[in-house]
Protein backbone atom coordinates (compact mmCIF):
# COMPACT_ATOMS: atom_id res chain seq x y z
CA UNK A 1 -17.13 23.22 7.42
CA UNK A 2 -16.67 21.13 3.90
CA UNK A 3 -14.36 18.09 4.46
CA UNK A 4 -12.61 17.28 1.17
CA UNK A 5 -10.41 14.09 0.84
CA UNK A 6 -6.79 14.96 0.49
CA UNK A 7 -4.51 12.18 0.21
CA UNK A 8 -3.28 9.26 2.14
CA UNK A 9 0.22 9.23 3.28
CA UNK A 10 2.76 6.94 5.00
CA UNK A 11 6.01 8.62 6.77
CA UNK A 12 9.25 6.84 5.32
CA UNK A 13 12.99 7.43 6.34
CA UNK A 14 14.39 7.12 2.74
CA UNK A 15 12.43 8.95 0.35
CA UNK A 16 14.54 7.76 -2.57
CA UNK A 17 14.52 4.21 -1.59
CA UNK A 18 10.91 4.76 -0.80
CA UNK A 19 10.21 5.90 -4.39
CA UNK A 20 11.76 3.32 -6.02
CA UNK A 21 9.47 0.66 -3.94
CA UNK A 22 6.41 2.24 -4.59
CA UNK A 23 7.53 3.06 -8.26
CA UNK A 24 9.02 -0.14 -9.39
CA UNK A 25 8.17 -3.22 -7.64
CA UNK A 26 4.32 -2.21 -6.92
CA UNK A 27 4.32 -0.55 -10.14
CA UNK A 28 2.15 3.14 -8.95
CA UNK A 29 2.65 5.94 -10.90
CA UNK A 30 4.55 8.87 -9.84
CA UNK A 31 3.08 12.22 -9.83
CA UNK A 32 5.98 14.20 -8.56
CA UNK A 33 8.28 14.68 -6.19
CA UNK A 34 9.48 17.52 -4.17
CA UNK A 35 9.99 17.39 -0.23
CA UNK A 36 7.74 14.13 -0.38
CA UNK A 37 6.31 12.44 -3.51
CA UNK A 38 2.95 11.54 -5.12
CA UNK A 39 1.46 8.58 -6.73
CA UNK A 40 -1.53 8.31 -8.33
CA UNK A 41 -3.39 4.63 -7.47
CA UNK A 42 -6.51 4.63 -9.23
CA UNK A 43 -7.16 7.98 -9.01
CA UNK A 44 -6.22 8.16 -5.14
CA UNK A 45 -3.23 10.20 -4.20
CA UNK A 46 -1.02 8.63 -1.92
CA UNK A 47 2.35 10.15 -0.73
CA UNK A 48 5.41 9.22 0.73
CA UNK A 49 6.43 11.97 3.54
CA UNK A 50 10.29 11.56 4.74
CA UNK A 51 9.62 11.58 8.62
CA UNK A 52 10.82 9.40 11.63
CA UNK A 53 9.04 6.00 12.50
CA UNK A 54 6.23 6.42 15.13
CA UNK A 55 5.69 9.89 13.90
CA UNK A 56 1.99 9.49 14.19
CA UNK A 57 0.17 9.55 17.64
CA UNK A 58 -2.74 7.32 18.39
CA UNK A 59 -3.63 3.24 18.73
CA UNK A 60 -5.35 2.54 15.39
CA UNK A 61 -5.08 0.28 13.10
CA UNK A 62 -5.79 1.89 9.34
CA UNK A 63 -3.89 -0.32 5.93
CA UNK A 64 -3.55 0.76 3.09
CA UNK A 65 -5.14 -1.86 1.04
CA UNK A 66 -4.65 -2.79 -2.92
CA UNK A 67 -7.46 -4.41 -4.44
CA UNK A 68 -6.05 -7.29 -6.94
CA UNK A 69 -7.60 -9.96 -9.40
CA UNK A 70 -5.48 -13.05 -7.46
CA UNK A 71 -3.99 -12.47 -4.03
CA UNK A 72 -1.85 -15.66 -4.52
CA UNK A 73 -0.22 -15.00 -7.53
CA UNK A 74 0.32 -11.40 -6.60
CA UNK A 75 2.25 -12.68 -3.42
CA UNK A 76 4.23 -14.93 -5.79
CA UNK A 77 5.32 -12.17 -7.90
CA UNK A 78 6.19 -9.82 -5.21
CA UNK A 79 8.51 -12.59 -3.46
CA UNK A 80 10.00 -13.03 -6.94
CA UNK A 81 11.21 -9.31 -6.18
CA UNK A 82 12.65 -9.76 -3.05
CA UNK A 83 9.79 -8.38 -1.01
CA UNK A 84 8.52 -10.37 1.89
CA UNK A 85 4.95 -11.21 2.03
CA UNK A 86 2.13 -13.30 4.40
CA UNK A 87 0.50 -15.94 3.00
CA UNK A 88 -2.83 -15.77 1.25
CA UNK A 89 -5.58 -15.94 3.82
CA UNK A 90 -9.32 -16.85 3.13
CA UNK A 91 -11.95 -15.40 5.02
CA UNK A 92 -15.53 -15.46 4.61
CA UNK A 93 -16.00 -12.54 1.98
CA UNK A 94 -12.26 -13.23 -0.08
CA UNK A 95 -8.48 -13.59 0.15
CA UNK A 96 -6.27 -11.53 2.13
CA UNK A 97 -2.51 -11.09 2.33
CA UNK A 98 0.24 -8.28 2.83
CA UNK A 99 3.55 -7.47 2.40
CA UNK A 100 5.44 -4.23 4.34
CA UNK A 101 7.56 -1.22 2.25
CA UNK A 102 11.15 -0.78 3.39
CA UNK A 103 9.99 1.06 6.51
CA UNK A 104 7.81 -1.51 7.46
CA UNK A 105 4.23 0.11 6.90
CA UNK A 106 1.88 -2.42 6.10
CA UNK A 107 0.04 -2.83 2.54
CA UNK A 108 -2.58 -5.18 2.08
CA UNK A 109 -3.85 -7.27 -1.13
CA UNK A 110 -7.68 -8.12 -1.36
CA UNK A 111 -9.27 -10.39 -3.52
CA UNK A 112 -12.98 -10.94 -2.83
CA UNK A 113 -14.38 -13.38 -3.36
CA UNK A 114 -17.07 -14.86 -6.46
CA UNK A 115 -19.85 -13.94 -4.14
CA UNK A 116 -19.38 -10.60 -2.82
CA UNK A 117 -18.09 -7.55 -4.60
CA UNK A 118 -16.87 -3.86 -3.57
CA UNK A 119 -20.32 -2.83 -3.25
């Protein structure tokens, strides 16, 4: 058995709304759309699936996480847009925060930090 990686997707309730998130306030670029749609984020595909809240089974605790240059003054700019974020958090390798799409799935910023790097 070959395991391939595929995508990774969050279930939303609007797709339309949903697309126009993804699209134009965190600025991914849309692939296409048919029953769900497809962005490209640096070469990962991530989809939107229209599906009910709580869809998925099971108590873990996976985000989908956006690495950035400045945590901060993304935050700043995504509040600009309406979008409500945490506050920048330090911890001991960088700078955290988040922000949730309109269906409340959780996206993460990271910023690490001078010392420490991807990998």
């Amino acid at each position: 058995m070959k395991l391939r990686f595929d995508s990774v997707f969050y279930y939303v309730s609007d797709l339309e709304r949903s697309i126009q998130f993804y699209r134009d306030v965190l600025e991914f670029r849309l692939l296409s759309q048919d029953v769900v749609a497809r962005f490209d984020v640096d070469g990962v595909l991530f989809e939107i699936v229209p599906g009910e809240k709580g869809q998925l089974s099971g108590n873990g605790n996976a985000r989908f996480c956006l690495l950035v240059d400045d945590v901060a003054q993304a935050l700043n700019k995504l509040r600009e847009q309406g979008v409500l974020t945490s506050g920048p958090h330090l911890k001991s390798n960088g700078v955290l925060g988040s922000l949730r799409d309109p269906d409340d799935n959780e996206i993460c910023l990271w910023q690490y930090s001078e010392n420490h790097s991807r990998r």
